[in-house]
N, C-alpha and C. Protein backbone atom coordinates (compact mmCIF):
# COMPACT_ATOMS: atom_id res chain seq x y z
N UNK A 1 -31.89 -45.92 -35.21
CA UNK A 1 -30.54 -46.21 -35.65
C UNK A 1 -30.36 -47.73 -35.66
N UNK A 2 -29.82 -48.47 -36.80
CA UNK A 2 -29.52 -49.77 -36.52
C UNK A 2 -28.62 -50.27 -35.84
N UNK A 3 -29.09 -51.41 -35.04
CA UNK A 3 -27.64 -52.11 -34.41
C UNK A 3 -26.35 -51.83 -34.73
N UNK A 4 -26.19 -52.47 -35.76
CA UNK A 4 -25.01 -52.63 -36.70
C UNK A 4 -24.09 -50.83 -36.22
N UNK A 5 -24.72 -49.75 -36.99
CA UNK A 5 -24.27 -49.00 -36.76
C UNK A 5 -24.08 -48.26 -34.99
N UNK A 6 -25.32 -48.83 -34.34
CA UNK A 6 -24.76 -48.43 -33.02
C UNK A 6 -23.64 -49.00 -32.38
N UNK A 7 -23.50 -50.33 -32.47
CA UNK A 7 -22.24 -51.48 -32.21
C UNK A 7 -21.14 -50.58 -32.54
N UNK A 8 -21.16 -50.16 -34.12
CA UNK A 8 -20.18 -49.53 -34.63
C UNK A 8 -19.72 -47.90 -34.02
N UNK A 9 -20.46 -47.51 -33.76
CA UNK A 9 -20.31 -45.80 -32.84
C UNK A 9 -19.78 -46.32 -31.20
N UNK A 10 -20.60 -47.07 -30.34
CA UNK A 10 -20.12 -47.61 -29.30
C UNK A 10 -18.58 -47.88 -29.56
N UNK A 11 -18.43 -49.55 -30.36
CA UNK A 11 -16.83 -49.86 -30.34
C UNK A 11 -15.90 -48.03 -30.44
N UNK A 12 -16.14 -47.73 -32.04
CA UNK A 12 -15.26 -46.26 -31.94
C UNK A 12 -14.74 -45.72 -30.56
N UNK A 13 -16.17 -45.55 -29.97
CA UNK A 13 -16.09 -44.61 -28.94
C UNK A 13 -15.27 -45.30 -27.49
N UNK A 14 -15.48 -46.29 -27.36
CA UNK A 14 -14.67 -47.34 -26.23
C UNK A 14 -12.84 -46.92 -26.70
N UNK A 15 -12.76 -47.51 -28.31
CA UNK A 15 -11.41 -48.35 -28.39
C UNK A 15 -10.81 -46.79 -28.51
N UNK A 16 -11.47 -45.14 -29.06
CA UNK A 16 -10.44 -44.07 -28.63
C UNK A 16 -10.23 -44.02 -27.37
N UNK A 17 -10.93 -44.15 -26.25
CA UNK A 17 -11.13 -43.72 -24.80
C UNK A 17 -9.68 -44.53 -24.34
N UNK A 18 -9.98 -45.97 -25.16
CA UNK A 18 -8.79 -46.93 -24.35
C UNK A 18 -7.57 -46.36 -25.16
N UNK A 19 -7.43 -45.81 -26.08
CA UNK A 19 -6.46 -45.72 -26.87
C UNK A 19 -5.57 -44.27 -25.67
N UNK A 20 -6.58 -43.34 -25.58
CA UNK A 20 -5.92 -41.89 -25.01
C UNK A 20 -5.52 -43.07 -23.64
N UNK A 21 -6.43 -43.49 -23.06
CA UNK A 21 -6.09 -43.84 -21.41
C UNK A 21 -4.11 -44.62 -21.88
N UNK A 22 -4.20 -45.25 -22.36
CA UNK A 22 -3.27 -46.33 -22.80
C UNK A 22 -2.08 -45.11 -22.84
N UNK A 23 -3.02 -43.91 -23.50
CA UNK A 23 -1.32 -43.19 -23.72
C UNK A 23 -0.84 -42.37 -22.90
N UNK A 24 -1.36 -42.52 -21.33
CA UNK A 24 -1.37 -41.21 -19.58
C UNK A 24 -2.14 -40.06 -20.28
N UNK A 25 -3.57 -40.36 -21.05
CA UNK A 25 -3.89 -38.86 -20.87
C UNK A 25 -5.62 -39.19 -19.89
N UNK A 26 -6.06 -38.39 -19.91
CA UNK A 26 -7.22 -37.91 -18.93
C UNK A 26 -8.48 -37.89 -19.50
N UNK A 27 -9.23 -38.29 -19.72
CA UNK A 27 -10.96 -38.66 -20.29
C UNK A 27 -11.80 -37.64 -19.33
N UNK A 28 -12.67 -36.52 -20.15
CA UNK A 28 -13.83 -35.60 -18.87
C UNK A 28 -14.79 -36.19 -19.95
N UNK A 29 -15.58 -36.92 -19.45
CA UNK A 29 -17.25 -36.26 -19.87
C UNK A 29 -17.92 -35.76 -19.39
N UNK A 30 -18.48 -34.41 -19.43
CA UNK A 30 -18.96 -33.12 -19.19
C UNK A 30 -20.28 -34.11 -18.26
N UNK A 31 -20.46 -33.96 -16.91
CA UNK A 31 -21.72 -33.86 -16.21
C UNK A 31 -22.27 -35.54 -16.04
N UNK A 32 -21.04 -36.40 -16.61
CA UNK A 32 -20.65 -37.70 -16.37
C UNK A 32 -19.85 -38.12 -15.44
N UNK A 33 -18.62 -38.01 -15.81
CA UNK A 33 -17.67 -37.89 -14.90
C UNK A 33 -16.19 -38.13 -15.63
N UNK A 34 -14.66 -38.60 -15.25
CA UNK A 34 -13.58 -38.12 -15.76
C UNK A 34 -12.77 -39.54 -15.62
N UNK A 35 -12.31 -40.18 -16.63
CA UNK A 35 -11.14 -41.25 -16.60
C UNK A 35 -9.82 -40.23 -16.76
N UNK A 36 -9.13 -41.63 -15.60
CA UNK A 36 -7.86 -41.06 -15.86
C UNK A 36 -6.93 -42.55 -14.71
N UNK A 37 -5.73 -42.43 -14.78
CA UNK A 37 -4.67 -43.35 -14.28
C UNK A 37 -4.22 -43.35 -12.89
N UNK A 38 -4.17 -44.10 -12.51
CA UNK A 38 -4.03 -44.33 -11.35
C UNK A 38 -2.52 -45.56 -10.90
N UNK A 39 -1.24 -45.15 -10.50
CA UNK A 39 -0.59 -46.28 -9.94
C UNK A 39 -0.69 -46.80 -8.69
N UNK A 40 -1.08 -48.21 -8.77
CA UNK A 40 -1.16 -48.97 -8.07
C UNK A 40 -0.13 -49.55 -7.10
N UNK A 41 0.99 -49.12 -6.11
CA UNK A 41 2.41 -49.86 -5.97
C UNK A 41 2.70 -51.09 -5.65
N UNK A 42 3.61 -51.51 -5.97
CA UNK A 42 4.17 -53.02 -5.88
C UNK A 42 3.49 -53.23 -3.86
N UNK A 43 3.26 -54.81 -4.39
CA UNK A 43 2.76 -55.09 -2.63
C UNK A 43 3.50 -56.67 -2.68
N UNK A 44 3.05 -57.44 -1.69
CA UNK A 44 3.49 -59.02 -1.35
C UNK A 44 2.03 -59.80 -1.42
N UNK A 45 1.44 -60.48 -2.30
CA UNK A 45 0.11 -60.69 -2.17
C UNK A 45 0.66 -62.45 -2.09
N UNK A 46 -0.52 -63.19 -2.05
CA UNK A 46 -0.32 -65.12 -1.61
C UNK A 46 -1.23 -65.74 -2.65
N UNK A 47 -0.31 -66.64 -3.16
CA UNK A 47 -0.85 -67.49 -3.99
C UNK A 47 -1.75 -68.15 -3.35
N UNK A 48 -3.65 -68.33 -3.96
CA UNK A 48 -4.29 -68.79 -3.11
C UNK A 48 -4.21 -70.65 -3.08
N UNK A 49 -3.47 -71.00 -3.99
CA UNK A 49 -3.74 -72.01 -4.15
C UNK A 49 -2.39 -72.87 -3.31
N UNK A 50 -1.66 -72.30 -3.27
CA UNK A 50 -0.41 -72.75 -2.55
C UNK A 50 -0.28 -71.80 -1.32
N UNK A 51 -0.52 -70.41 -1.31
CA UNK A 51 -0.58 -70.01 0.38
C UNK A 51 1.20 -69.27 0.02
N UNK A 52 1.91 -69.40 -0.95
CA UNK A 52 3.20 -68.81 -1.03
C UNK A 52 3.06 -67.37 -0.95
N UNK A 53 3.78 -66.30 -0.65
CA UNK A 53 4.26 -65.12 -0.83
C UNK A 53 4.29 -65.22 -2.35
N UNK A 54 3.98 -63.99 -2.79
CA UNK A 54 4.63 -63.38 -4.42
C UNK A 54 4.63 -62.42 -4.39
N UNK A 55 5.41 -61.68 -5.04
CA UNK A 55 5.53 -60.21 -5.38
C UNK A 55 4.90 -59.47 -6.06
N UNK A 56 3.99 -58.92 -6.01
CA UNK A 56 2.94 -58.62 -6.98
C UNK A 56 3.54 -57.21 -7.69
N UNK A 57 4.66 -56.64 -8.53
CA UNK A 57 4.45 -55.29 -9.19
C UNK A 57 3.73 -54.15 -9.59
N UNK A 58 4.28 -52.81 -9.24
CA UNK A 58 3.02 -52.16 -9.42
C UNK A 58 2.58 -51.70 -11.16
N UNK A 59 1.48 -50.94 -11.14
CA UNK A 59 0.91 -50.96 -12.22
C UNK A 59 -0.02 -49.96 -12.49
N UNK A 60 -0.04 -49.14 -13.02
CA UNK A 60 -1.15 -48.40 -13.85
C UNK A 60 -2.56 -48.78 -14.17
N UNK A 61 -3.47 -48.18 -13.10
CA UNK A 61 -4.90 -48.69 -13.69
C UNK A 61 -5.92 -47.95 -14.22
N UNK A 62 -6.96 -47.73 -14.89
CA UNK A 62 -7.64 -46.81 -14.64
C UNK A 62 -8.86 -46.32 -13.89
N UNK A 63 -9.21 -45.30 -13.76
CA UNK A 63 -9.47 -45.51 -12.84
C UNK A 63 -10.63 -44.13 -12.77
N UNK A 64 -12.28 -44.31 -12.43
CA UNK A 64 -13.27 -42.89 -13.17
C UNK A 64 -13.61 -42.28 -11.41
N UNK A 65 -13.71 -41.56 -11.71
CA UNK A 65 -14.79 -40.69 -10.68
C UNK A 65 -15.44 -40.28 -11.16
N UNK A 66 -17.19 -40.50 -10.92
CA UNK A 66 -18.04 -39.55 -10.90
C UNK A 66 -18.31 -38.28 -11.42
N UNK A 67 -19.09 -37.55 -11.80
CA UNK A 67 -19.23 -36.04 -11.87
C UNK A 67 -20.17 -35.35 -11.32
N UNK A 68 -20.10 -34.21 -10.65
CA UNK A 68 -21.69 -33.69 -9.74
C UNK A 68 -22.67 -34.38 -10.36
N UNK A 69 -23.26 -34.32 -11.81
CA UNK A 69 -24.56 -34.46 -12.10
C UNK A 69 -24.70 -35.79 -12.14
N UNK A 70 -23.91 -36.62 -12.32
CA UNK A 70 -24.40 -38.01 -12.13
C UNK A 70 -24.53 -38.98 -10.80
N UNK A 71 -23.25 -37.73 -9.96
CA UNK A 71 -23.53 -38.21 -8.46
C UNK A 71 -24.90 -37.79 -7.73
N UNK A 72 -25.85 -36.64 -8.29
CA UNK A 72 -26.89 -36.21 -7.91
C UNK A 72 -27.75 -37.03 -8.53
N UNK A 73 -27.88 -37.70 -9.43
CA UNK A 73 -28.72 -38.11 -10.08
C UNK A 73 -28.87 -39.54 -9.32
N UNK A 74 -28.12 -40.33 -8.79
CA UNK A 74 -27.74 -41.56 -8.59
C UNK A 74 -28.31 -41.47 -7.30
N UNK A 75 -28.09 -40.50 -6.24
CA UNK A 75 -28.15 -40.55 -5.32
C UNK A 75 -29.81 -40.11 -5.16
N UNK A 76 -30.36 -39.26 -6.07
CA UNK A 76 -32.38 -39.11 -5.54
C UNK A 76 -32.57 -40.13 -6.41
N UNK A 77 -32.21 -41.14 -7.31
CA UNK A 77 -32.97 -42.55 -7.66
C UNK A 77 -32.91 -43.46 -6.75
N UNK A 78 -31.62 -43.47 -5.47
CA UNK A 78 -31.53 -44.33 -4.93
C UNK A 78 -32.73 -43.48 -3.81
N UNK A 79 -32.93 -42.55 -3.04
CA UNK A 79 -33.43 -41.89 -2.38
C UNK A 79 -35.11 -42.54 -2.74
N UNK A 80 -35.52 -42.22 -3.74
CA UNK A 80 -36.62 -42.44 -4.22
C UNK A 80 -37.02 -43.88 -4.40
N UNK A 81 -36.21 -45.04 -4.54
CA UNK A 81 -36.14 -46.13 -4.25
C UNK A 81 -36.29 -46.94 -2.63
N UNK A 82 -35.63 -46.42 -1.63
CA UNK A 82 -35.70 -46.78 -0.62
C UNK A 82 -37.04 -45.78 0.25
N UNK A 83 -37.44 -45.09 -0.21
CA UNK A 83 -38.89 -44.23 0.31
C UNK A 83 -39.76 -45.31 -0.62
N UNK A 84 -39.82 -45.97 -1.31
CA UNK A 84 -41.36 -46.91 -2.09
C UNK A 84 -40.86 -48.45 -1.30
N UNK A 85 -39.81 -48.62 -0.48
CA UNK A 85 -39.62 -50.08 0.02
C UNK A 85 -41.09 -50.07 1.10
């Protein structure tokens, strides 16, 4: 497949994902794992450069978990990695 057209299937496939997330809905990829939203609540965080208080607002992020098969998969590459150290 050429670049060009993989660039082009990738972008597609990103800018719907951001498009549904953008609109509160829920992303599964089957045996990947699942996007979806997460609010974050308002906190008091410090300007690092001045050391002030600010109010930081809360916010909507997103936010993936895992899916069995990729958490299994991740976990005997790492397994199999630290048995050849």
């Amino acid at each position: 497949m050429p670049v060009r057209d993989t660039d082009f299937a990738v972008r597609s496939i990103l800018g719907a994902m951001s498009k549904s997330l953008s609109e509160g809905q829920r992303i599964e990829i089957r045996g990947f794992g699942s996007f979806s939203l997460t609010l974050r609540p308002a906190r008091v965080g410090r300007n690092p450069k001045s050391g002030e208080k600010v109010l930081v607002p809360d916010k909507w992020v997103p936010h993936f978990k895992p899916g069995k098969e990729l958490r299994e998969k991740v976990d005997l590459y790492s397994k199999s990695k630290l048995e050849n150290k």
